[in-house]
N, C-alpha and C. Protein backbone atom coordinates (compact mmCIF):
# COMPACT_ATOMS: atom_id res chain seq x y z
N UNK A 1 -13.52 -5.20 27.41
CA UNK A 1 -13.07 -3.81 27.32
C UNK A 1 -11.55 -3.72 27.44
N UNK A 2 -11.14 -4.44 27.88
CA UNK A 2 -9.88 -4.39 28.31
C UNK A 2 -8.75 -4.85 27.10
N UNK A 3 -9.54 -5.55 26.29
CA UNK A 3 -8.85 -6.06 24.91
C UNK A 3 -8.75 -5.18 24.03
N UNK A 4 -9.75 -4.35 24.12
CA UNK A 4 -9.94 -3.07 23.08
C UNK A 4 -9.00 -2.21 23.59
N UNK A 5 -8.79 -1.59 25.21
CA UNK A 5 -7.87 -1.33 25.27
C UNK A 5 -6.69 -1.45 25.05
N UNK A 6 -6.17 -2.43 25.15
CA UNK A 6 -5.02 -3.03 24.80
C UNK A 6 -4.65 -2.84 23.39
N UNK A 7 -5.51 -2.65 21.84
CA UNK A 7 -5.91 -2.88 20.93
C UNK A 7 -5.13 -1.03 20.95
N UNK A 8 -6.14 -0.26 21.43
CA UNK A 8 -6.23 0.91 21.61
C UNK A 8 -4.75 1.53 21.66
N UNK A 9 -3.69 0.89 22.71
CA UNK A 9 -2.88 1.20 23.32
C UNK A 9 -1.51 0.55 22.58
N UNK A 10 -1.53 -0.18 21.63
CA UNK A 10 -0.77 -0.48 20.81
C UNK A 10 -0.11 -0.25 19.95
N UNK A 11 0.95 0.64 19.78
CA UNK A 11 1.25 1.44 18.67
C UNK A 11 2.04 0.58 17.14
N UNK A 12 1.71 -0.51 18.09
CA UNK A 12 2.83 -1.41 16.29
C UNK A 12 1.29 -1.75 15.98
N UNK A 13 -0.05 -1.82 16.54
CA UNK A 13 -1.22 -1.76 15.42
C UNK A 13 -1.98 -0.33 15.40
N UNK A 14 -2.11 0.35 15.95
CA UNK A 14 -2.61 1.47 15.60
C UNK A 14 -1.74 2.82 14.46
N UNK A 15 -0.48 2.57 14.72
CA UNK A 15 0.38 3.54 14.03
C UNK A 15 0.57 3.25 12.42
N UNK A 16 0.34 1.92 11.74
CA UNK A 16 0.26 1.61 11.00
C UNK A 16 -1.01 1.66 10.34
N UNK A 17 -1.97 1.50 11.33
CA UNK A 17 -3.55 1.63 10.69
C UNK A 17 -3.21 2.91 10.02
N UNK A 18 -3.16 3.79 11.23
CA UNK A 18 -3.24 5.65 10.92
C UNK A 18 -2.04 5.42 9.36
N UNK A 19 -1.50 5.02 9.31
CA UNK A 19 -0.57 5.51 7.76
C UNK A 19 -1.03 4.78 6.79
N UNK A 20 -1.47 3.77 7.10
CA UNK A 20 -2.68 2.88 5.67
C UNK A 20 -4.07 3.81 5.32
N UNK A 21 -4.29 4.10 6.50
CA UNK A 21 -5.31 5.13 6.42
C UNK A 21 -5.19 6.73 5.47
N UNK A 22 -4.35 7.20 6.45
CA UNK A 22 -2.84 9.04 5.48
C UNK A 22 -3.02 8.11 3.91
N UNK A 23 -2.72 6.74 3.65
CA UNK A 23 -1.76 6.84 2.36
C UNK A 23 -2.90 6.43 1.72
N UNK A 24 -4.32 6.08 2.02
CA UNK A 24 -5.02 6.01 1.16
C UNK A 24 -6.50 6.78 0.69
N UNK A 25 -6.12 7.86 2.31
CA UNK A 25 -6.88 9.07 2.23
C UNK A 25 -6.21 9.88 0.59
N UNK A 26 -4.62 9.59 0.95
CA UNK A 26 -4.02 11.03 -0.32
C UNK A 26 -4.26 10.34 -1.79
N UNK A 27 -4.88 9.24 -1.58
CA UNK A 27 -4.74 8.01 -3.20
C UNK A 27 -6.05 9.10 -3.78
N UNK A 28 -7.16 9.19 -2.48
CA UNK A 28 -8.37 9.91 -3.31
C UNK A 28 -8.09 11.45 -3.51
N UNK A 29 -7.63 12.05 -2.61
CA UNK A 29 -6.86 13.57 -3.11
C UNK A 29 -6.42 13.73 -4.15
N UNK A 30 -5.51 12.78 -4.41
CA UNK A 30 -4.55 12.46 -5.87
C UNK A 30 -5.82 12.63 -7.13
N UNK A 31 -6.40 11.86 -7.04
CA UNK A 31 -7.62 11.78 -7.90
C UNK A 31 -8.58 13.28 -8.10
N UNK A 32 -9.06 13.44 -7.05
CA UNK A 32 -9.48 14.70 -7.26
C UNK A 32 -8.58 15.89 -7.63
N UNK A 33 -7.24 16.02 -7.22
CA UNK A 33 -6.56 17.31 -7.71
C UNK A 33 -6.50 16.63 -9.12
N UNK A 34 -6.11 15.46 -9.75
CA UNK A 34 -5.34 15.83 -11.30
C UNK A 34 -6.85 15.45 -12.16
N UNK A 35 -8.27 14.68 -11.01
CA UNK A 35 -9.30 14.29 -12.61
C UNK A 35 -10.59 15.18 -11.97
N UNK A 36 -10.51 16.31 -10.91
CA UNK A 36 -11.16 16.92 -10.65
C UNK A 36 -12.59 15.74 -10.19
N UNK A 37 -12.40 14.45 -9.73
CA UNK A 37 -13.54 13.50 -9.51
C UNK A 37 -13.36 13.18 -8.44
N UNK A 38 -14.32 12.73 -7.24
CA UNK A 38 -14.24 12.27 -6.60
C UNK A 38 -14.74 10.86 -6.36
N UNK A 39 -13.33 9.87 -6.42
CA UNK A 39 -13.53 8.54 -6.65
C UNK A 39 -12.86 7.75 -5.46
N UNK A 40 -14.08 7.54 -4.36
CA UNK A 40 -13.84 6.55 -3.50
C UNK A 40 -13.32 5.22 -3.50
N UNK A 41 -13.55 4.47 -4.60
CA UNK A 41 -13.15 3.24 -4.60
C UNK A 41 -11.61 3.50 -4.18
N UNK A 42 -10.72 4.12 -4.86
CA UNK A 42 -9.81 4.66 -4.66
C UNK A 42 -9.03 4.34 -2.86
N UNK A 43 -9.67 4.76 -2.06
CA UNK A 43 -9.62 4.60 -0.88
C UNK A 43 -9.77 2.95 -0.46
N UNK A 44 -10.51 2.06 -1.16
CA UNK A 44 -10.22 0.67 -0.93
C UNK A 44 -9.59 0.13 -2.27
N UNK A 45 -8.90 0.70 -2.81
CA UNK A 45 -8.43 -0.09 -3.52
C UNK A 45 -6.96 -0.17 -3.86
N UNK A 46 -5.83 -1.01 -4.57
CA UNK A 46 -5.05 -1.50 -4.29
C UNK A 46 -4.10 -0.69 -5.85
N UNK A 47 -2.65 -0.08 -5.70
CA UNK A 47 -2.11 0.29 -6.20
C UNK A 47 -2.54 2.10 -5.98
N UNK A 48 -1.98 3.02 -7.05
CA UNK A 48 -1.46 4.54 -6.80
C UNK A 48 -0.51 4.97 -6.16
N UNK A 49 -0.74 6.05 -5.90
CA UNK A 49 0.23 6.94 -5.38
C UNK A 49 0.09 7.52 -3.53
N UNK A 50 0.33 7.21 -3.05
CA UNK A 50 1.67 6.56 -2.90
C UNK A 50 1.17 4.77 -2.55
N UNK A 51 2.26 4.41 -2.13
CA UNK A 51 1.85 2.61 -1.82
C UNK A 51 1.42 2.78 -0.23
N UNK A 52 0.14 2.03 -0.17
CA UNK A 52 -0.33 2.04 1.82
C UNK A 52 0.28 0.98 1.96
N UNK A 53 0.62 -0.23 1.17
CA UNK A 53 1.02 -1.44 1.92
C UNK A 53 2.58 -0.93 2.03
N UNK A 54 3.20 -0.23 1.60
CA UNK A 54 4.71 0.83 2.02
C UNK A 54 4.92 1.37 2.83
N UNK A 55 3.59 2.17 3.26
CA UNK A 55 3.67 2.93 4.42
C UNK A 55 2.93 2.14 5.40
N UNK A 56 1.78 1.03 5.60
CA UNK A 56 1.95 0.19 6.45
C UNK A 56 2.98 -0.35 7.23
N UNK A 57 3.74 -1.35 6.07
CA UNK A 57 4.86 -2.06 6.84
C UNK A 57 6.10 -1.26 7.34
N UNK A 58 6.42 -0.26 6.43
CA UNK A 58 7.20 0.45 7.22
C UNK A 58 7.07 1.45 8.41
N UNK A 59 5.54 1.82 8.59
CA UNK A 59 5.97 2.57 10.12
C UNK A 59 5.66 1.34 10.99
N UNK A 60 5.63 0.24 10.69
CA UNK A 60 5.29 -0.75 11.81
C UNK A 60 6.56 -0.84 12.23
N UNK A 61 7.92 -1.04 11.01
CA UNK A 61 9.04 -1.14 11.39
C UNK A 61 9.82 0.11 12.06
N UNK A 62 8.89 1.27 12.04
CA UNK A 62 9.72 2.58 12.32
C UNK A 62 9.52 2.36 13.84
N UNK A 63 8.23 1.93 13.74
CA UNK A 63 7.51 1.76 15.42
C UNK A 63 8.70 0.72 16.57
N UNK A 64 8.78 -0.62 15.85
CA UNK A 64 9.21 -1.65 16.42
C UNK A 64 10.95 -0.88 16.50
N UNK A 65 11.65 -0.37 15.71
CA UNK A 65 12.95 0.05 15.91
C UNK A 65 12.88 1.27 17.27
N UNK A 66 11.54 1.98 17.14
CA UNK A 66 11.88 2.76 18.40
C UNK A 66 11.41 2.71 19.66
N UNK A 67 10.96 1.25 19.67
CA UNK A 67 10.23 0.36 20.68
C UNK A 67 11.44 -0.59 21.31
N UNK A 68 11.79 -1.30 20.56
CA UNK A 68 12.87 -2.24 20.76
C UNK A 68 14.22 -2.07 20.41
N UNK A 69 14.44 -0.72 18.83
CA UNK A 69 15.86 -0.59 19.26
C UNK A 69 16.12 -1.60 17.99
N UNK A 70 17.38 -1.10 16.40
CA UNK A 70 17.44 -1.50 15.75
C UNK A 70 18.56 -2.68 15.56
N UNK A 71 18.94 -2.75 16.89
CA UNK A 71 19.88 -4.19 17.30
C UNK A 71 18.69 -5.10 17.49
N UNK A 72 17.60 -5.00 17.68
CA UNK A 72 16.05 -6.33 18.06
C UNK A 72 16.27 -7.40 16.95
N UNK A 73 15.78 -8.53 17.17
CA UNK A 73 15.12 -9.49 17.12
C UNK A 73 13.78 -8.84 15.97
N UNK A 74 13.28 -8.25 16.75
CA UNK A 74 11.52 -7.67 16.05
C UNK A 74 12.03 -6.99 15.05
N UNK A 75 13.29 -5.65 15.29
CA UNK A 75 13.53 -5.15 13.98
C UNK A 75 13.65 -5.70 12.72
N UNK A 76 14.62 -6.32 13.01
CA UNK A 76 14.82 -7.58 11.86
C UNK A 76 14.13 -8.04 11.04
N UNK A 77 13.41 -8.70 12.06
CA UNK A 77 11.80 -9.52 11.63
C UNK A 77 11.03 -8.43 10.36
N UNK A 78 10.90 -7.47 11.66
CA UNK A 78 9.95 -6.09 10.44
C UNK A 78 10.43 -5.69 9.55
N UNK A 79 11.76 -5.68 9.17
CA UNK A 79 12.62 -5.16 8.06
C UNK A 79 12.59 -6.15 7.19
N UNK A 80 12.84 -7.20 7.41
CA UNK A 80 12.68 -8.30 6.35
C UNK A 80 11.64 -8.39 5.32
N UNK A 81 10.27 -8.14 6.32
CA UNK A 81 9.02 -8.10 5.92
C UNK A 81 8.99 -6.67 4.95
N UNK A 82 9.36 -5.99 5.52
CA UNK A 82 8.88 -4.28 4.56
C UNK A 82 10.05 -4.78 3.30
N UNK A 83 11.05 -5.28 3.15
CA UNK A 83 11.86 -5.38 1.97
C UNK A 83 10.79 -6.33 1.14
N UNK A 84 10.18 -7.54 1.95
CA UNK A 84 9.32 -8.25 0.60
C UNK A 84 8.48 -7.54 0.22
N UNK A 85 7.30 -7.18 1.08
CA UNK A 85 6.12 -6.30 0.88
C UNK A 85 6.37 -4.97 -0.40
N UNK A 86 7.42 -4.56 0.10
CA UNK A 86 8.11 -3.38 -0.99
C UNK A 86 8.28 -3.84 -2.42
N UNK A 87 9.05 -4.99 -2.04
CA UNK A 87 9.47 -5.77 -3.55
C UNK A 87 8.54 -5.97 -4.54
N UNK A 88 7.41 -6.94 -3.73
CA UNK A 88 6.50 -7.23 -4.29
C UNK A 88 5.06 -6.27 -4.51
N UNK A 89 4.97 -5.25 -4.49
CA UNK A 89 4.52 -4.19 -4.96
C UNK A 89 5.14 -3.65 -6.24
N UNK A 90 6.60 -2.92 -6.22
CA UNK A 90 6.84 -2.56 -7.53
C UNK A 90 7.12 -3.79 -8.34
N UNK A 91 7.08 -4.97 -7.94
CA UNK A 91 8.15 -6.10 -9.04
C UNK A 91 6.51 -6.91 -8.95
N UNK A 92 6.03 -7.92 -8.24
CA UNK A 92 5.14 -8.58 -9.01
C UNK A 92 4.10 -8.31 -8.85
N UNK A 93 3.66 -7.49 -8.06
CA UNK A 93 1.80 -6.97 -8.60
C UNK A 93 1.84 -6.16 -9.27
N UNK A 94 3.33 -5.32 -9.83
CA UNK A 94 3.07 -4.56 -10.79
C UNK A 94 2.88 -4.91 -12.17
N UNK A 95 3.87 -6.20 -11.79
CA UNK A 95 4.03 -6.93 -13.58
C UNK A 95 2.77 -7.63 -13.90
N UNK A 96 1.89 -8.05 -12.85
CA UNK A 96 0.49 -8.31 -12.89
C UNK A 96 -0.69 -7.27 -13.48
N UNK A 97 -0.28 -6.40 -13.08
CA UNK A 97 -0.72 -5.31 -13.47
C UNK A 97 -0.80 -5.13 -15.24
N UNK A 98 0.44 -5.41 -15.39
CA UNK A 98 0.77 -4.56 -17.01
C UNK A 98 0.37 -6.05 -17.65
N UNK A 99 0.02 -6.88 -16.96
CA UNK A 99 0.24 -8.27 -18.01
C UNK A 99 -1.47 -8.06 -18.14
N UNK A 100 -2.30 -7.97 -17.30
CA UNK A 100 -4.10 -7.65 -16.92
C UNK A 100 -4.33 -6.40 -18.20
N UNK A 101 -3.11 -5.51 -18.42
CA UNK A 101 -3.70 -4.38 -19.27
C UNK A 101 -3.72 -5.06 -20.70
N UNK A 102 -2.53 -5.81 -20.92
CA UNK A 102 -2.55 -6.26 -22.43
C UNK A 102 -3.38 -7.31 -22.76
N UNK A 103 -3.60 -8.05 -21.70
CA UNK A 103 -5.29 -8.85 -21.67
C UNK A 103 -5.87 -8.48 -22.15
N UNK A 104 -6.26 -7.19 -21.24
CA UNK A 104 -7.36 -6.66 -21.49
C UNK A 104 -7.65 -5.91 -23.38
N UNK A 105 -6.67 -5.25 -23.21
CA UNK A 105 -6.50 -4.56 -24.74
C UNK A 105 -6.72 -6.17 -25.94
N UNK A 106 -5.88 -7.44 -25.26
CA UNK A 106 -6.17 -7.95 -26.26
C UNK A 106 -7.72 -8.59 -26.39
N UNK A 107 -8.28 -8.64 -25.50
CA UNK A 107 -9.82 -9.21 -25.19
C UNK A 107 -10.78 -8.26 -25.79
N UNK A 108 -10.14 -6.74 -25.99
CA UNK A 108 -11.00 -5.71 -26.46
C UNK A 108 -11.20 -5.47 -27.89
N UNK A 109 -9.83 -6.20 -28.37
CA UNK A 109 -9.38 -5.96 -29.88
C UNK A 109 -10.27 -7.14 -30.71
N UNK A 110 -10.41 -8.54 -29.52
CA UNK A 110 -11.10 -9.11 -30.29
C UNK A 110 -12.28 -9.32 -30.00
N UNK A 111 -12.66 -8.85 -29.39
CA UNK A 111 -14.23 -8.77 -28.73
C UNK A 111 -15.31 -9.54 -29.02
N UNK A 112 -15.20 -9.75 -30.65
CA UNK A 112 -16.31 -10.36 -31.28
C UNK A 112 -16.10 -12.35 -31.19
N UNK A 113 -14.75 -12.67 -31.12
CA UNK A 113 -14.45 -14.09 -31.24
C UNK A 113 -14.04 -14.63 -29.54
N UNK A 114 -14.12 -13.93 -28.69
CA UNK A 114 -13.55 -14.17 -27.16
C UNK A 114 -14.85 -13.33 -26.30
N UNK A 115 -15.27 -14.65 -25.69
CA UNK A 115 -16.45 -14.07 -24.45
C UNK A 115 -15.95 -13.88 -22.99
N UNK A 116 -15.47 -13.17 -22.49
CA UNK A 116 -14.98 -11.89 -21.55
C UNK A 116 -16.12 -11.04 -20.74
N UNK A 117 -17.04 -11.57 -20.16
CA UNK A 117 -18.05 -10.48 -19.19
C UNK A 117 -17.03 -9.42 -18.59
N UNK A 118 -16.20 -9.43 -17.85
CA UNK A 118 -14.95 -9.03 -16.58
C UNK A 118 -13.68 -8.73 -17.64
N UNK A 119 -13.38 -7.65 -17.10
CA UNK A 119 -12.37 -7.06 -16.82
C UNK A 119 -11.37 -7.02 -16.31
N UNK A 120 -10.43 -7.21 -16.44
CA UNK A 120 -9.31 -7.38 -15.66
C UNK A 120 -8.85 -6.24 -14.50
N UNK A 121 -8.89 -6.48 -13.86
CA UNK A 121 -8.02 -5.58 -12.70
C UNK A 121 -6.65 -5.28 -13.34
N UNK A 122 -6.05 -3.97 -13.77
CA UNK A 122 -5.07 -3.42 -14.20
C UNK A 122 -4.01 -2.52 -12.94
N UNK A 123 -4.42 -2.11 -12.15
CA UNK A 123 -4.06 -1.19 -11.08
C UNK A 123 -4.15 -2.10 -9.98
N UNK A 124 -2.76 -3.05 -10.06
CA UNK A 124 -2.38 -3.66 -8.79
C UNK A 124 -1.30 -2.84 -7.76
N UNK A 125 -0.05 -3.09 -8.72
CA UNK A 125 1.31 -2.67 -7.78
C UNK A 125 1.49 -1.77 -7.81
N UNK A 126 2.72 -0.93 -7.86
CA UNK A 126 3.28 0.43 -7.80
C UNK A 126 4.26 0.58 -8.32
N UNK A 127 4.60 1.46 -8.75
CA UNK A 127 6.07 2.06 -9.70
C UNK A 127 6.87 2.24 -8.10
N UNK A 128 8.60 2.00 -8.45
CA UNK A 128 9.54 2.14 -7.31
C UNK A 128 9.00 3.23 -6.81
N UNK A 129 8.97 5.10 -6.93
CA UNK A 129 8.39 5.76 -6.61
C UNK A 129 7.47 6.04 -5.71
N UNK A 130 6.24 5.15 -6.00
CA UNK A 130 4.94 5.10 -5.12
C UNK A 130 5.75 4.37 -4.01
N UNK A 131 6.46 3.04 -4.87
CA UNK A 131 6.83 2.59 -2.97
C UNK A 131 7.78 3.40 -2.21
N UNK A 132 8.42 4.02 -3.13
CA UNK A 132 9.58 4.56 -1.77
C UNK A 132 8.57 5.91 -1.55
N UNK A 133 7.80 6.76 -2.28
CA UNK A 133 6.64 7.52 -1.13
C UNK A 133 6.03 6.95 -0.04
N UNK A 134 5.48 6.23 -0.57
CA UNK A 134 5.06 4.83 1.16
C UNK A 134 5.72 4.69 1.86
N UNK A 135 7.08 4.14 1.49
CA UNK A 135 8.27 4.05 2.84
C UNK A 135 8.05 5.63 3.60
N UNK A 136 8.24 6.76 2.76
CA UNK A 136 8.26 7.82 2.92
C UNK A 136 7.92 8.12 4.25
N UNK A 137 6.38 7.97 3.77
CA UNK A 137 4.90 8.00 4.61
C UNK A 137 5.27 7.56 5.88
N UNK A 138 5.45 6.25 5.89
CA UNK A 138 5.70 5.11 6.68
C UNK A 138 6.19 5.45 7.73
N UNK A 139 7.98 5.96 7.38
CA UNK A 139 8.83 6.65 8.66
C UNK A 139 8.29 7.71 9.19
N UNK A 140 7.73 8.72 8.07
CA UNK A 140 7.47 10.01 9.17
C UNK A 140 6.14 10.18 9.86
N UNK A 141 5.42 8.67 9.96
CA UNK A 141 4.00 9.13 10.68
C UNK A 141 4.87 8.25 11.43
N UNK A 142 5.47 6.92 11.56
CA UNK A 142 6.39 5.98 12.79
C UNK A 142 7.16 7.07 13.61
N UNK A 143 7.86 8.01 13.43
CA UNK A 143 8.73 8.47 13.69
C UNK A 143 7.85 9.97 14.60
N UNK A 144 6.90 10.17 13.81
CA UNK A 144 5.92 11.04 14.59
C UNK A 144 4.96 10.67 15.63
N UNK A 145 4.66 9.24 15.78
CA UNK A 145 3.59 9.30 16.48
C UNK A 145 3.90 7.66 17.17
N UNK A 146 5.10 7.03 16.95
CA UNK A 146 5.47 6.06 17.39
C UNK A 146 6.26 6.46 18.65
C-alpha cells in the first residue's frame, strides 16, 4: 500500500499521466466535433491533434522545473528529453507517416500484382502545430496542478 501511495503522491508521474490522458481525451472530441463519430481507437492511438507524447514530456518538465528549479540537474535532463520526444514526433514519425501513405496508395494502385493483407499505419507523428499544442497542454496542466 504504501508503494501505491507513493505512486499516488508523485507528481512527476501522476501530472503527466493526467495530460496524456486531457490530450488524448481532446484527440476523440476532435473527431466527434469535425466527423460527428465517435471513434475510440482515437484515444489509444498515436498521432492528431494535439501531440500526448508533447504534453506528456513536457508537463513532466513543467513539474520537475517547479520541483527542483530550472538551474537542476533534473531540469536539464527533462528538457533534453521533451526537445527529442518533440523532434521526433513532427520530424520522424511524421515522415513515417507520409512514407506508410504512399505505400499504401502505391499497394492500392496495384493491387492485382502485390499481395498486401495489412495496411499500413499512416497516422504516426504530428505536424509542428500538434506538437507545440502538446507543449501547450503540457505547461498549463504542469503549471496548474504541479
Amino acid at each position: 500500500m504504501q508503494f501505491i501511495n507513493a505512486i499516488i503522491n508523485n507528481r512527476t508521474i501522476t501530472v503527466p499521466m493526467f495530460a496524456w490522458f486531457l490530450a488524448q481525451l481532446l484527440k476523440v472530441i476532435n473527431v466527434l466535433v469535425s466527423s460527428k463519430k465517435i471513434d475510440f481507437t482515437r484515444f489509444i492511438g498515436s498521432g492528431g491533434m494535439p501531440s500526448s507524447h508533447s504534453a506528456f514530456i513536457v508537463s513532466l518538465t513543467t513539474v520537475v522545473a517547479k520541483i527542483k528549479g530550472i538551474d537542476s540537474v533534473e531540469f536539464g535532463i527533462s528538457l533534453a528529453v521533451s526537445l527529442i520526444v518533440m523532434y521526433d514526433a513532427a520530424g520522424v514519425r511524421r515522415a513515417a507517416g507520409k512514407q506508410a501513405k504512399v505505400l499504401n496508395q502505391l499497394i492500392h494502385s496495384h493491387n492485382d500484382k502485390v499481395q498486401f493483407d495489412e495496411k499500413l499505419k499512416e497516422l504516426l507523428g504530428h505536424s509542428p502545430f500538434e506538437v507545440f499544442m502538446g507543449a501547450l497542454l503540457g505547461i498549463l496542466i504542469g503549471i496548474w496542478m504541479g
